[in-house]
Protein backbone atom coordinates (compact mmCIF):
# COMPACT_ATOMS: atom_id res chain seq x y z
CA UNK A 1 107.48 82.19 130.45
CA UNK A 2 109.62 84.25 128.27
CA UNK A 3 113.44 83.66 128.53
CA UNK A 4 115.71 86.49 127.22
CA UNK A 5 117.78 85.72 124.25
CA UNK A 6 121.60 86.86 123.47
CA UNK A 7 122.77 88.35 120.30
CA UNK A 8 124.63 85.57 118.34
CA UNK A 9 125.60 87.91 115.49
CA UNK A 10 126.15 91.30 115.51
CA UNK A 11 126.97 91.44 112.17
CA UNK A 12 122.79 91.60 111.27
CA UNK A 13 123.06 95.04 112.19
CA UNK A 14 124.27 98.09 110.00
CA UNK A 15 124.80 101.16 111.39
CA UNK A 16 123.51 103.39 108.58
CA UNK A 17 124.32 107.48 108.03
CA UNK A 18 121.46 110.13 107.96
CA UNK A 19 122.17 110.36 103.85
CA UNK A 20 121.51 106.49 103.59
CA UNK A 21 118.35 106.46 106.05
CA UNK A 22 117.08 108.77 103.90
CA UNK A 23 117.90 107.08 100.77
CA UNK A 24 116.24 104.09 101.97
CA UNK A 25 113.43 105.41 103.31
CA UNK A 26 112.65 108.39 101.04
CA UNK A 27 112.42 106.46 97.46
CA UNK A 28 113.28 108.39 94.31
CA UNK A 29 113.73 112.21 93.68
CA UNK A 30 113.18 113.77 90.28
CA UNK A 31 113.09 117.46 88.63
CA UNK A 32 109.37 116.51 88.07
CA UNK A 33 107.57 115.50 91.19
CA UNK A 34 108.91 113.32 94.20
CA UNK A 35 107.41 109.83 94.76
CA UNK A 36 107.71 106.59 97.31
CA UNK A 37 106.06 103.34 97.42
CA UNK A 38 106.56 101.37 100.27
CA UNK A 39 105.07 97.38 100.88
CA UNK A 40 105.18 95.92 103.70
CA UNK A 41 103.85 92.32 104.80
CA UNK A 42 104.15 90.69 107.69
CA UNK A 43 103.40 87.16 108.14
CA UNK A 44 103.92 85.76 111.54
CA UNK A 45 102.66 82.26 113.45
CA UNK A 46 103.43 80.78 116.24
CA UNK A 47 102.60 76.85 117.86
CA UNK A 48 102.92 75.83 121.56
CA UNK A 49 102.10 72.17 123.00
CA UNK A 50 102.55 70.43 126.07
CA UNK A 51 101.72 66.45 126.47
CA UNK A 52 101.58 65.69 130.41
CA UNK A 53 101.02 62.59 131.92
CA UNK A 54 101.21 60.74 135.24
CA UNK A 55 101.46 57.31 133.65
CA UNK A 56 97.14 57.02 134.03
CA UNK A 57 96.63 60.09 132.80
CA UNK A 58 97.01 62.08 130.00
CA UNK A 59 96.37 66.00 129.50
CA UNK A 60 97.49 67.83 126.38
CA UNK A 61 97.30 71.55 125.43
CA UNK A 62 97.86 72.81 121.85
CA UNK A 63 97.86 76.89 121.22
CA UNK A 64 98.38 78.17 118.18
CA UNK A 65 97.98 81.80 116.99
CA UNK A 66 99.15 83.73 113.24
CA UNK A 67 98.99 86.96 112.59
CA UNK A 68 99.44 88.66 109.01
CA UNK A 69 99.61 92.07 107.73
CA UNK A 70 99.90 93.58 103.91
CA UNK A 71 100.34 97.42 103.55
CA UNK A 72 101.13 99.70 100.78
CA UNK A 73 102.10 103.48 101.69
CA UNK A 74 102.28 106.05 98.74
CA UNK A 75 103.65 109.12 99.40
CA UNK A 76 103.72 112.23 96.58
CA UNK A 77 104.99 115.74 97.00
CA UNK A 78 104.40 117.70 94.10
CA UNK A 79 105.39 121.21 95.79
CA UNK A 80 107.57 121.29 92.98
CA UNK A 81 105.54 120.82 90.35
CA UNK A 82 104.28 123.54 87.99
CA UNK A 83 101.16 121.63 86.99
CA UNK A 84 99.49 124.64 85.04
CA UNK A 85 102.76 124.60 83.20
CA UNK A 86 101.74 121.52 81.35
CA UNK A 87 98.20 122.02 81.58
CA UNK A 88 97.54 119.63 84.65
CA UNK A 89 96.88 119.76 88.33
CA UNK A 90 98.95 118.21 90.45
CA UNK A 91 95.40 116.58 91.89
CA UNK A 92 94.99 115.85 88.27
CA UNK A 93 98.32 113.84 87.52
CA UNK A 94 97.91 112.04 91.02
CA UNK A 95 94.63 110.68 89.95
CA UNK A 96 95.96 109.55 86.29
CA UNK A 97 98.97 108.12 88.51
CA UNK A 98 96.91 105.91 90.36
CA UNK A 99 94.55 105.14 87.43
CA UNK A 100 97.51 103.99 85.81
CA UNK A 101 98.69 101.75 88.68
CA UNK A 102 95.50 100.44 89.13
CA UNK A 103 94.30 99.72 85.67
């Protein structure tokens, strides 16, 4: 049974403006092209175990469970990007993007 917990400190907790959400979220801006990379991993596990016994008997229960998550997000806009300006698609710098990344 779940018990419900009280804050202990408050002080975890920042208030943050609409400019800074969106500095924090929204990654870099350039004249060129806008770009974000996010990673996110989430590792979580969790034990339970009860030992009961009547003084003849003896019963014992172990759970355990773990749960774990890696993610990457890219995000691109290259509305403002004159690609044909410099001789490339935006399609075609996105792919040499994530060749270079990758490679």
């Amino acid at each position: 049974m779940s018990t419900d917990r009280e804050l202990t400190n408050s002080e975890l907790f920042v208030e943050l403006s609409e400019e800074e959400q969106e500095i924090t979220i929204g990654g870099r801006s350039s004249s060129l092209y806008d770009f974000v990379i996010k990673k996110t991993n989430i590792v979580t596990f969790a034990n339970h175990e009860n030992n009961f016994s009547d003084g003849i008997n003896n019963i014992s229960s172990k759970q355990q469970t773990g749960y774990s998550l890696s993610e990457v997000t890219f995000g691109f806009n290259f509305s403002g990007l004159r690609g044909r300006k410099y001789g490339l698609s935006g399609l075609e710098i996105l792919r040499r993007l994530i060749f270079y990344l990758f490679t």
